[in-house]
PDB file of N, CA and C in Angstrom:
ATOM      1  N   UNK A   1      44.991  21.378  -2.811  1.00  0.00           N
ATOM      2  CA  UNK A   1      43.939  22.265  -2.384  1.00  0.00           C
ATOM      3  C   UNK A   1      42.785  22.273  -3.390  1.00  0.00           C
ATOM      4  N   UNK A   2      42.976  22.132  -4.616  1.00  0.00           N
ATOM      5  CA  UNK A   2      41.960  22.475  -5.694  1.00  0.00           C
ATOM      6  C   UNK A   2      41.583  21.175  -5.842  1.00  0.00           C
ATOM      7  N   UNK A   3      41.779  19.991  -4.826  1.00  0.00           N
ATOM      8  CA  UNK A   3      41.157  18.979  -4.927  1.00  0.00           C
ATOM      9  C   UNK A   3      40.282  18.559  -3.834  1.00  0.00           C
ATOM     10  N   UNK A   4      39.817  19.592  -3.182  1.00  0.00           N
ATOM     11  CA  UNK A   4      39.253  19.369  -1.660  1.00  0.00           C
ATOM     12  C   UNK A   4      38.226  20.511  -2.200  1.00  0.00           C
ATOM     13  N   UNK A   5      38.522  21.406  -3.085  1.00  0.00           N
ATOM     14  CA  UNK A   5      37.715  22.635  -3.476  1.00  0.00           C
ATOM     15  C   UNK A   5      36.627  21.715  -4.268  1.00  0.00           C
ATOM     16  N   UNK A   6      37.049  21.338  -5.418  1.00  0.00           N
ATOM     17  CA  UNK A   6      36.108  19.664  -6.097  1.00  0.00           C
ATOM     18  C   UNK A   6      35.972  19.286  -5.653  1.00  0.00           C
ATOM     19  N   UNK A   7      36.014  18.402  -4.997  1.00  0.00           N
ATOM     20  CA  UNK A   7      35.361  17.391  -4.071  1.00  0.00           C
ATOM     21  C   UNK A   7      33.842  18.154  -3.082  1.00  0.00           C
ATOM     22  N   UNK A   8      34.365  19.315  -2.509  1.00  0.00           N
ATOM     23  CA  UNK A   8      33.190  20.671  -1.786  1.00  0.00           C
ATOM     24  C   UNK A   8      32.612  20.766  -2.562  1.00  0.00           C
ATOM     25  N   UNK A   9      32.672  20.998  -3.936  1.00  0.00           N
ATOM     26  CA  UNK A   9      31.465  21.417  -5.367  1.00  0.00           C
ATOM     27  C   UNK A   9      30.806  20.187  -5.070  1.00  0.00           C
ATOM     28  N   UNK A  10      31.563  19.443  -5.649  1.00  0.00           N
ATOM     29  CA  UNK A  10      30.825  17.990  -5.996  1.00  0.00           C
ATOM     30  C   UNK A  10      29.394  17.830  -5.002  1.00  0.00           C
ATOM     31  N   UNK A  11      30.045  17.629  -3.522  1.00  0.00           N
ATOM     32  CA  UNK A  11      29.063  16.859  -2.272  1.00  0.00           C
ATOM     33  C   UNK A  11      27.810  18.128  -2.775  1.00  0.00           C
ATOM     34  N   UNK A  12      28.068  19.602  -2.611  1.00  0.00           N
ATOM     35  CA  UNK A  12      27.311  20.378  -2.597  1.00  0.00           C
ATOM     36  C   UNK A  12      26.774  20.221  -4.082  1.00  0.00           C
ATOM     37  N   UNK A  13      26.457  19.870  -4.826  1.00  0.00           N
ATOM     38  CA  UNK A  13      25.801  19.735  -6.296  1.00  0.00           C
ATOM     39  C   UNK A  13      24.965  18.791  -6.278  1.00  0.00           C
ATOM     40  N   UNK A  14      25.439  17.674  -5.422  1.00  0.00           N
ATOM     41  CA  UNK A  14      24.702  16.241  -5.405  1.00  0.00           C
ATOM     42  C   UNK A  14      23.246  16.324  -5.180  1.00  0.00           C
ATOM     43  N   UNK A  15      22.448  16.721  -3.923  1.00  0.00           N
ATOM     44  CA  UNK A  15      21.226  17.186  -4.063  1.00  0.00           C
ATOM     45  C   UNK A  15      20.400  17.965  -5.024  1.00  0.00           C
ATOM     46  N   UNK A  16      21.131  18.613  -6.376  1.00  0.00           N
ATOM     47  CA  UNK A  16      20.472  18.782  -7.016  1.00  0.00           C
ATOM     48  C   UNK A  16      20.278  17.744  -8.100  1.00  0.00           C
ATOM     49  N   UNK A  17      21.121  16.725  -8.228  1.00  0.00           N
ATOM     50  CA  UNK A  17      20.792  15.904  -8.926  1.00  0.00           C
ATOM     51  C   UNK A  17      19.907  14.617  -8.312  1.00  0.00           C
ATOM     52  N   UNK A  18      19.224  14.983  -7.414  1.00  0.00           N
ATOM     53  CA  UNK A  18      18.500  14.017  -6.456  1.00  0.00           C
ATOM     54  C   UNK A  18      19.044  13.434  -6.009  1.00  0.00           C
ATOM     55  N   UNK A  19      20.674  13.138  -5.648  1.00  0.00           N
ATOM     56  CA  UNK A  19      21.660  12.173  -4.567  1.00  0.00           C
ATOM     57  C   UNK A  19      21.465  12.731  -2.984  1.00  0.00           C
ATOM     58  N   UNK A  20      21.694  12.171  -2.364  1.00  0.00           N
ATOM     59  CA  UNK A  20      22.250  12.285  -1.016  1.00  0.00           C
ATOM     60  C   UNK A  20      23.335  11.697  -0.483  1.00  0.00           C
ATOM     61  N   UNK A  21      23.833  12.337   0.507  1.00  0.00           N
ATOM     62  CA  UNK A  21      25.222  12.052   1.395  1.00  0.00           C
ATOM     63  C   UNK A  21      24.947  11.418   2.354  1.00  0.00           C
ATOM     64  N   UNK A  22      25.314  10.516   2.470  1.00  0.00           N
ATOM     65  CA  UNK A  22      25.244   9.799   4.231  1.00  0.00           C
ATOM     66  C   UNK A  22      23.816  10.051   4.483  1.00  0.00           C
ATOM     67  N   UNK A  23      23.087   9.618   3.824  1.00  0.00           N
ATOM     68  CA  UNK A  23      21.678   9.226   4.668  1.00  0.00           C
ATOM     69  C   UNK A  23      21.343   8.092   3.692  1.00  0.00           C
ATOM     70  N   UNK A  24      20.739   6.819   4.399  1.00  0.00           N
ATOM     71  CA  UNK A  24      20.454   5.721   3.867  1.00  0.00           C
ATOM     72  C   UNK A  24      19.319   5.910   2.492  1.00  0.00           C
ATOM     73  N   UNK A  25      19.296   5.220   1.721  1.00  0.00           N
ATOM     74  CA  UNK A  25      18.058   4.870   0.485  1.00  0.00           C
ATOM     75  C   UNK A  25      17.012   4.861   1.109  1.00  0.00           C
ATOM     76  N   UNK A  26      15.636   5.628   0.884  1.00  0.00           N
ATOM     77  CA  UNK A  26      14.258   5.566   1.607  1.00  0.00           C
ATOM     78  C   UNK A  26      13.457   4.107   1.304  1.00  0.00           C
ATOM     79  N   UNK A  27      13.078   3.578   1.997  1.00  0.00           N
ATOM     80  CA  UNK A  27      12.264   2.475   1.795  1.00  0.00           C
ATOM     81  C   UNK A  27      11.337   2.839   0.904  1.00  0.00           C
ATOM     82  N   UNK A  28      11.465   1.840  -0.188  1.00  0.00           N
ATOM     83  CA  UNK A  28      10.259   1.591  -1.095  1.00  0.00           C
ATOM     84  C   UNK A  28       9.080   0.431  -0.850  1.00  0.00           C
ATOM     85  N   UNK A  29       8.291   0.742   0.131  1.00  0.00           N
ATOM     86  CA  UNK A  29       7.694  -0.159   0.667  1.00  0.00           C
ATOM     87  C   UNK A  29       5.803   0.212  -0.153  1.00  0.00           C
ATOM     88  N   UNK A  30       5.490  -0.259  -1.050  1.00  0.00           N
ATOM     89  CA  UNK A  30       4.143   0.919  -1.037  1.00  0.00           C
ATOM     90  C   UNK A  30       3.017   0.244  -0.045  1.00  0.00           C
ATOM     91  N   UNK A  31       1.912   1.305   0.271  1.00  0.00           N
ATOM     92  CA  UNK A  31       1.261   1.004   1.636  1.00  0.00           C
ATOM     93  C   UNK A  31       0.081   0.819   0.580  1.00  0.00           C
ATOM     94  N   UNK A  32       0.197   0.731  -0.952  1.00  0.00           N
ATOM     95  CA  UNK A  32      -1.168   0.496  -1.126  1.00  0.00           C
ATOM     96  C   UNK A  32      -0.305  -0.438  -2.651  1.00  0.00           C
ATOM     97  N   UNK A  33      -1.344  -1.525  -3.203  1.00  0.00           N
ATOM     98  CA  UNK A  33      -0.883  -2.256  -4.617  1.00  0.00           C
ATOM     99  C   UNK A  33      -1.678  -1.293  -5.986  1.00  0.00           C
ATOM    100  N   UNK A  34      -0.567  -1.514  -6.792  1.00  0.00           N
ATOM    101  CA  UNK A  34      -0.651  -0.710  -8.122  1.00  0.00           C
ATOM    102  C   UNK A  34      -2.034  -1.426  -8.647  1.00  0.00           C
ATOM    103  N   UNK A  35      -2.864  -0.495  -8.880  1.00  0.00           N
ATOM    104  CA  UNK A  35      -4.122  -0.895  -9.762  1.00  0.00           C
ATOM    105  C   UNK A  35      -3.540  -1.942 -10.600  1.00  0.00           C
ATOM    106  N   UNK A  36      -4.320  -2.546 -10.879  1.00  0.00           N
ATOM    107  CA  UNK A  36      -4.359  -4.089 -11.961  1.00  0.00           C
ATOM    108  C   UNK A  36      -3.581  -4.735 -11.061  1.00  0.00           C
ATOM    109  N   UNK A  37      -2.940  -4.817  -9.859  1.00  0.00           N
ATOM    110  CA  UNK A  37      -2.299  -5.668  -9.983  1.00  0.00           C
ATOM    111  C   UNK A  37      -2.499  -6.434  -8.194  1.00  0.00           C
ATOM    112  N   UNK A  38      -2.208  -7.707  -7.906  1.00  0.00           N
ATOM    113  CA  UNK A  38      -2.261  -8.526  -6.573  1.00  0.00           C
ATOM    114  C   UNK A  38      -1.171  -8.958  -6.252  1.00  0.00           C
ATOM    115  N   UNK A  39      -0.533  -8.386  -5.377  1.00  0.00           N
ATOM    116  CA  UNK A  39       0.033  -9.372  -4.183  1.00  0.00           C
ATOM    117  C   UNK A  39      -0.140 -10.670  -4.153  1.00  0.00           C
ATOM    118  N   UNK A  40       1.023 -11.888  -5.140  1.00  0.00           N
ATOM    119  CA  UNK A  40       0.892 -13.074  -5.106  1.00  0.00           C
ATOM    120  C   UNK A  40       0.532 -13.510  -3.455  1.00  0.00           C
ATOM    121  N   UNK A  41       0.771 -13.110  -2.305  1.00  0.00           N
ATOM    122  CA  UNK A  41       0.689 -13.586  -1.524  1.00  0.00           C
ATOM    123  C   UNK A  41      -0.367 -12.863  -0.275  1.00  0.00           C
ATOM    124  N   UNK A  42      -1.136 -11.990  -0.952  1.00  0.00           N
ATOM    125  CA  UNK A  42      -2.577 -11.644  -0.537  1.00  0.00           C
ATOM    126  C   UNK A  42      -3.150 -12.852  -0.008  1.00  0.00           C
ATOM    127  N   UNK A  43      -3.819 -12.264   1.130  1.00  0.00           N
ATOM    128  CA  UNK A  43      -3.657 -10.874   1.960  1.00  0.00           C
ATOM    129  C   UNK A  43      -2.841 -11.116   2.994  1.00  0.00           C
ATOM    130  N   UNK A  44      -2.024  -9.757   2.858  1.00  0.00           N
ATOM    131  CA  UNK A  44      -0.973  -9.901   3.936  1.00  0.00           C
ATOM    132  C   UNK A  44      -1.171  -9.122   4.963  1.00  0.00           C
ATOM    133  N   UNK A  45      -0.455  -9.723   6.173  1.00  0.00           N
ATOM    134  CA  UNK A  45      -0.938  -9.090   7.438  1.00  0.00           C
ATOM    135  C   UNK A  45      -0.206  -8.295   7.792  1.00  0.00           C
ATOM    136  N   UNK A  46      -0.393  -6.888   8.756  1.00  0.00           N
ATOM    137  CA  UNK A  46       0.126  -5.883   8.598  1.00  0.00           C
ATOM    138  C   UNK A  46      -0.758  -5.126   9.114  1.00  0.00           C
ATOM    139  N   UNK A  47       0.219  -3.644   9.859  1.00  0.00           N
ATOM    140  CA  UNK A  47      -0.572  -2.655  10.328  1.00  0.00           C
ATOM    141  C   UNK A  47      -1.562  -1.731   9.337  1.00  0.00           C
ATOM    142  N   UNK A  48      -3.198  -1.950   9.275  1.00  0.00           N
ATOM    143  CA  UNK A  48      -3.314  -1.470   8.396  1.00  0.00           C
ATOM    144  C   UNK A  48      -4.044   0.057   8.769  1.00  0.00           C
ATOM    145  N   UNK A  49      -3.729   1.527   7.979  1.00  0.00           N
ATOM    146  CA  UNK A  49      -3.951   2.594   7.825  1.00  0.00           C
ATOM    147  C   UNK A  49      -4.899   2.894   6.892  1.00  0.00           C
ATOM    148  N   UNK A  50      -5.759   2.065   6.354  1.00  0.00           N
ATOM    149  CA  UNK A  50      -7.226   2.264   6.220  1.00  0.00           C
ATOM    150  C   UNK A  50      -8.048   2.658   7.350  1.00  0.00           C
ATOM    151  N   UNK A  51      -8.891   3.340   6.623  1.00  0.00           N
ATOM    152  CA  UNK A  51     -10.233   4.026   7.516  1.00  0.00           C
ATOM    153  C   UNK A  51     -11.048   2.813   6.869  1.00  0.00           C
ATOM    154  N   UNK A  52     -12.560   2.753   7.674  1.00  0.00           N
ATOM    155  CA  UNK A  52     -13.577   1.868   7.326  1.00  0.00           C
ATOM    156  C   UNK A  52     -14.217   2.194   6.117  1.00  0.00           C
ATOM    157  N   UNK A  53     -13.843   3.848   5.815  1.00  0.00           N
ATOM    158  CA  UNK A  53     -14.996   4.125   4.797  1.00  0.00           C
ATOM    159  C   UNK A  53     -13.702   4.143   3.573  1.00  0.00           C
ATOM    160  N   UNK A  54     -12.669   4.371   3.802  1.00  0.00           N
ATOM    161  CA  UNK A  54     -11.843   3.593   2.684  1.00  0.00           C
ATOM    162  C   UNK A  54     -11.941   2.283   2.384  1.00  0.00           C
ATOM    163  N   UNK A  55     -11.656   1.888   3.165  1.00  0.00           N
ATOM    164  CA  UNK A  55     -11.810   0.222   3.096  1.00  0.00           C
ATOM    165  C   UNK A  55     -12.930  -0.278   1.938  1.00  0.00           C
ATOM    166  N   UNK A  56     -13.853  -0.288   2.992  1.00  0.00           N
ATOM    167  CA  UNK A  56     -15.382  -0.293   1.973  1.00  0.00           C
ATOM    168  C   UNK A  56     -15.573   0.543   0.580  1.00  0.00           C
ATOM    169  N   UNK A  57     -14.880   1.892   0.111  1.00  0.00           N
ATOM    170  CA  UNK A  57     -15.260   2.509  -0.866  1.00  0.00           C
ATOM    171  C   UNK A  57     -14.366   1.903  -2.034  1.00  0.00           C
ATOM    172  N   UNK A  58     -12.643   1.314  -1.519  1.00  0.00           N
ATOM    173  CA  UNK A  58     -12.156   0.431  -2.119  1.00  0.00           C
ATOM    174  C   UNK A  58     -12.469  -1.218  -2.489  1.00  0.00           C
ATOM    175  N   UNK A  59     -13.082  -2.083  -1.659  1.00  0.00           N
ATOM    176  CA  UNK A  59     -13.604  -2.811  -1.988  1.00  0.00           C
ATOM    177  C   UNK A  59     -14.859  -2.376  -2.882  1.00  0.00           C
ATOM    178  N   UNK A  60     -15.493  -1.795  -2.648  1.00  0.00           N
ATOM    179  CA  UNK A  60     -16.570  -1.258  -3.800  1.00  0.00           C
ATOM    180  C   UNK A  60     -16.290  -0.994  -4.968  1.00  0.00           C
ATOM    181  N   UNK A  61     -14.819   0.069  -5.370  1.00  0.00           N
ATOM    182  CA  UNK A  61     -14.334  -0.243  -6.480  1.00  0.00           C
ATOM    183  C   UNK A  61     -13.492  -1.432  -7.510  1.00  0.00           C
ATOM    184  N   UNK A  62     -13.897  -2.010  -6.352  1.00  0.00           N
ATOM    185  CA  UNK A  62     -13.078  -3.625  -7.305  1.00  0.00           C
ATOM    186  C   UNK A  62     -14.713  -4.203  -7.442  1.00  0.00           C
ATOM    187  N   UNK A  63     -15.823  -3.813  -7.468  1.00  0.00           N
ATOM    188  CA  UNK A  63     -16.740  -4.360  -8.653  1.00  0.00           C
ATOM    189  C   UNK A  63     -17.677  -4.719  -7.319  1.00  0.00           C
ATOM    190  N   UNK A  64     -17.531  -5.006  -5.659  1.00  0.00           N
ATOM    191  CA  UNK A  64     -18.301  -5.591  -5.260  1.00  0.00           C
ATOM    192  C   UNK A  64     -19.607  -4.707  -4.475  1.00  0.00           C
ATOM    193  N   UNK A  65     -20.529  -5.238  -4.440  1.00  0.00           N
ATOM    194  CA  UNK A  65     -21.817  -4.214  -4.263  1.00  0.00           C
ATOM    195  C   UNK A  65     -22.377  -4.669  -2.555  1.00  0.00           C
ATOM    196  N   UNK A  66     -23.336  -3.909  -1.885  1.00  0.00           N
ATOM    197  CA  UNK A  66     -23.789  -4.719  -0.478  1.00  0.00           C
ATOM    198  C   UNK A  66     -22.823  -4.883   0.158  1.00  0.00           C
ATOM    199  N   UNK A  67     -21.802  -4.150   0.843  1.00  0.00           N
ATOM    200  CA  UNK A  67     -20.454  -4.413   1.923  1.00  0.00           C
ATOM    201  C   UNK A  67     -21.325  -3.942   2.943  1.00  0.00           C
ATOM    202  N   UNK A  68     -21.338  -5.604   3.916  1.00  0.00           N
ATOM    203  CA  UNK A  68     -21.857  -5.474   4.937  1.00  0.00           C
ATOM    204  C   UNK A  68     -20.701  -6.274   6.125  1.00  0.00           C
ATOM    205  N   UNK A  69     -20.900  -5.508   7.543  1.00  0.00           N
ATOM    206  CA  UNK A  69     -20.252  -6.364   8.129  1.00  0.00           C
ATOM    207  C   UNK A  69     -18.459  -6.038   8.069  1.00  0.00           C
ATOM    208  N   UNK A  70     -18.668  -5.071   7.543  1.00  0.00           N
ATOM    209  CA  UNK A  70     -16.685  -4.685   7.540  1.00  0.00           C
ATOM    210  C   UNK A  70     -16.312  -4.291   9.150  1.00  0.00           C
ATOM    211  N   UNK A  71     -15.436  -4.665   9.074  1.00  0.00           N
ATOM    212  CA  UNK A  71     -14.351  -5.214  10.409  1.00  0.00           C
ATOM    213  C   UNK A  71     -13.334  -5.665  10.399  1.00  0.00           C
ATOM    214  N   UNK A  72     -12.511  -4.576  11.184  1.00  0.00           N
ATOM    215  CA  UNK A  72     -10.759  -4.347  10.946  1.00  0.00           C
ATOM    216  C   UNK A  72     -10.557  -6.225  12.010  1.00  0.00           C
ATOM    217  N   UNK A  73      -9.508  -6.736  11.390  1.00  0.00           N
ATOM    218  CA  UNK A  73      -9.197  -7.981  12.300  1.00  0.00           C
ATOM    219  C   UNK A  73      -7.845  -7.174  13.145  1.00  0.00           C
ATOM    220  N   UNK A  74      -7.292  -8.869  13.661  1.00  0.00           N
ATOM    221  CA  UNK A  74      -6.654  -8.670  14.432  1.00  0.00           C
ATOM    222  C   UNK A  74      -5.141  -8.476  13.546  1.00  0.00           C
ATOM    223  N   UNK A  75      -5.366  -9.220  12.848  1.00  0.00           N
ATOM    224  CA  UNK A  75      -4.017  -9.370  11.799  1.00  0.00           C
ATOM    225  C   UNK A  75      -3.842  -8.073  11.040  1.00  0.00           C
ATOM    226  N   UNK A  76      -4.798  -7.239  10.960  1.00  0.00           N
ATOM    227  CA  UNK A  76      -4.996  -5.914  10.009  1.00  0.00           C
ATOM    228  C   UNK A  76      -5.584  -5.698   8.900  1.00  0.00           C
ATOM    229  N   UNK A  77      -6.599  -7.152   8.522  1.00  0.00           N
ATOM    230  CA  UNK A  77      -7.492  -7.166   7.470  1.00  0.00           C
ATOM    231  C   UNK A  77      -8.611  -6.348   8.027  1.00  0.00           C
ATOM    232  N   UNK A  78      -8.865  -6.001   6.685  1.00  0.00           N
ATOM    233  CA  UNK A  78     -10.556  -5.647   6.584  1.00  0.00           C
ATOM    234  C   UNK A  78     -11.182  -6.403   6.284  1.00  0.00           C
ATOM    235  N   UNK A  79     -12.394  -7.762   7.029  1.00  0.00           N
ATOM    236  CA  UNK A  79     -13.291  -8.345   6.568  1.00  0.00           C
ATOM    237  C   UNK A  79     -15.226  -7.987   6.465  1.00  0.00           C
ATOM    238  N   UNK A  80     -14.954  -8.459   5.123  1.00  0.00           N
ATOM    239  CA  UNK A  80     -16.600  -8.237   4.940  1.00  0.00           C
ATOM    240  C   UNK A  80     -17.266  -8.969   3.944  1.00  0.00           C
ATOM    241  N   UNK A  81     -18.603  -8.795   4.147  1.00  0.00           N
ATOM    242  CA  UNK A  81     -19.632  -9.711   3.339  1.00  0.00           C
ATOM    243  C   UNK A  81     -19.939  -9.234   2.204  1.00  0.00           C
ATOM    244  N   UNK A  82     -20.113  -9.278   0.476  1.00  0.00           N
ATOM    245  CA  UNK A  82     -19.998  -8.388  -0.183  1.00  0.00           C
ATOM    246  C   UNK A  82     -20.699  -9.337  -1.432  1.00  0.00           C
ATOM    247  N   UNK A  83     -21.342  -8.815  -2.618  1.00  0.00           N
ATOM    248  CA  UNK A  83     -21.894  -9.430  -3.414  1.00  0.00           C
ATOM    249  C   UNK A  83     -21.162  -8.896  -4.888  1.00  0.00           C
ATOM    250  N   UNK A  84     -20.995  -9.916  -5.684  1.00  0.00           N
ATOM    251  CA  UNK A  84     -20.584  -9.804  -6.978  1.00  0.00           C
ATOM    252  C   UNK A  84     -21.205 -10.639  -7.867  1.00  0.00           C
ATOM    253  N   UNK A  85     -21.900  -9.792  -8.700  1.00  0.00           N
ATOM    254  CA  UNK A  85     -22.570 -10.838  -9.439  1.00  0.00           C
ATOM    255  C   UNK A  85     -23.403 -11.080  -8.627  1.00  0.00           C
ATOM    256  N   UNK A  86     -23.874 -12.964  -9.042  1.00  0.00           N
ATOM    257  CA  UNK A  86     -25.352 -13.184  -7.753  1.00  0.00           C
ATOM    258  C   UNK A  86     -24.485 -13.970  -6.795  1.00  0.00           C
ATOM    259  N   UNK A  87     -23.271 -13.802  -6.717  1.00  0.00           N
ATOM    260  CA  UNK A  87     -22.285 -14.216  -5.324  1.00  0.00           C
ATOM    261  C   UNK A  87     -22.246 -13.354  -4.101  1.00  0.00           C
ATOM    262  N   UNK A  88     -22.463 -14.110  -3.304  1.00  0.00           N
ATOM    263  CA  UNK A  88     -22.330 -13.821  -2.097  1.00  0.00           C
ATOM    264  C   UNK A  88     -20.877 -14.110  -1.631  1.00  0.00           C
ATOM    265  N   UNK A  89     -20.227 -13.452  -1.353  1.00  0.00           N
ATOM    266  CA  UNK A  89     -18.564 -13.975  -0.770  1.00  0.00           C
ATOM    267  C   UNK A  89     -18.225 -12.923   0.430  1.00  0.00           C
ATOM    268  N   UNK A  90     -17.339 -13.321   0.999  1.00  0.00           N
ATOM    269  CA  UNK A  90     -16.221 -12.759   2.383  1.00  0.00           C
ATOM    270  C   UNK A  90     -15.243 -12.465   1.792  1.00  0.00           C
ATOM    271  N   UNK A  91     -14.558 -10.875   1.713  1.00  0.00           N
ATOM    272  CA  UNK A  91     -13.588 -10.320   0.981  1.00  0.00           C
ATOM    273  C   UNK A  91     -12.329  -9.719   1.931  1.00  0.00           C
ATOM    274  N   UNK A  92     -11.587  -9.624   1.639  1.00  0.00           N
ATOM    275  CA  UNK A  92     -10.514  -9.594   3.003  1.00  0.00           C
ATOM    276  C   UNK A  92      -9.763  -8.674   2.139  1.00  0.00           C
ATOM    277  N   UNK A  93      -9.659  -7.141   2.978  1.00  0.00           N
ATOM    278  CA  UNK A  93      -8.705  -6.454   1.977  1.00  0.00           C
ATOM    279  C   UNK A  93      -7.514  -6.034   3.165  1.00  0.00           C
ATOM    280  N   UNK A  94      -6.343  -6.380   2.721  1.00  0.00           N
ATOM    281  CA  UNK A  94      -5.063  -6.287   3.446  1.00  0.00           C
ATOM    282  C   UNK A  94      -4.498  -4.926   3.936  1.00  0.00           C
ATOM    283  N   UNK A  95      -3.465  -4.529   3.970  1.00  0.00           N
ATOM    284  CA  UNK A  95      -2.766  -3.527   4.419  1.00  0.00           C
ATOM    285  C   UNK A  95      -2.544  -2.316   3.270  1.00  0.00           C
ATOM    286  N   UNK A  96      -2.165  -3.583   2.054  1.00  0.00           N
ATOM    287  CA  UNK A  96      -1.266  -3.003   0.913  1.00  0.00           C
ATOM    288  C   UNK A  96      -2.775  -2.275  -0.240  1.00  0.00           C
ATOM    289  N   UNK A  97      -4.061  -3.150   0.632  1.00  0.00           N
ATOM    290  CA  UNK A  97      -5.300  -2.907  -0.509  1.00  0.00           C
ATOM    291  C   UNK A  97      -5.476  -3.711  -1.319  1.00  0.00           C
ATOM    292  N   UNK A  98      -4.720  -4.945  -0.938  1.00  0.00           N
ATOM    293  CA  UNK A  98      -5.229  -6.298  -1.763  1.00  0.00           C
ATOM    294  C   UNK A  98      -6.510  -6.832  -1.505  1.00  0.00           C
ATOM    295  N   UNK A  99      -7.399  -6.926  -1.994  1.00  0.00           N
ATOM    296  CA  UNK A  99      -8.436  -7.692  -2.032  1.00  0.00           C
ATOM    297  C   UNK A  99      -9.030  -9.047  -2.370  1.00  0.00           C
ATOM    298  N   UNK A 100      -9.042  -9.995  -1.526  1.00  0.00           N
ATOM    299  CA  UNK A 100      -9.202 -11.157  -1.638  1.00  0.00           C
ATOM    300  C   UNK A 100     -10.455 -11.520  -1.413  1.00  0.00           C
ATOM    301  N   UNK A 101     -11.300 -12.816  -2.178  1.00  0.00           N
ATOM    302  CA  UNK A 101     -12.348 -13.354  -1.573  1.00  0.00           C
ATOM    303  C   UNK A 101     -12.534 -14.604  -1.733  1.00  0.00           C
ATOM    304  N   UNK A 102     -13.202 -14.993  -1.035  1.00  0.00           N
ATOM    305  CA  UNK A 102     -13.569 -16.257  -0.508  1.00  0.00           C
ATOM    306  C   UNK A 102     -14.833 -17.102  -0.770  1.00  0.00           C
TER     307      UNK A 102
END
């Protein structure tokens, strides 16, 4: 009996130590990439949950100026025309917020 009583503590304690019972591990999937860093395999396609004026205010913070022409694709990129430096390039930002250009 005083081993079914432990075992009842135990399960009931577990959530405070951040465990759970019988419910699967939550996906660690992140919907956006850790500053400094790219997706070796940018840009990936995917449902993307950017807004336009995210999109664009994030490409803007990776350095590029003049985002013209942004447009969600079919794959789930954001493409647009964008200047860096005295470059003119096509920047493709993914699902995850990878930013690629061309």
């Amino acid at each position: 009996m005083k081993k079914y009583i432990l075992l009842a503590a135990f399960i009931v304690a577990l959530p405070a130590f951040g465990m759970r019972v019988g419910v699967a591990a939550e996906a660690q999937t992140p919907a956006i990439a850790t500053p400094g860093s790219t997706n070796a395999t940018a840009p990936v396609p995917g449902k993307n949950s950017f807004t336009e004026d995210q999109a664009r205010k994030r490409i803007t913070d990776a350095g590029y100026s003049d985002v013209t022409d942004l447009k969600l694709g079919d794959q789930g990129f954001w493409v647009a025309t964008a200047t860096k430096g005295a470059a003119t390039v096509q920047v493709t930002m993914d699902y995850q917020g990878n930013i690629v250009a061309r």
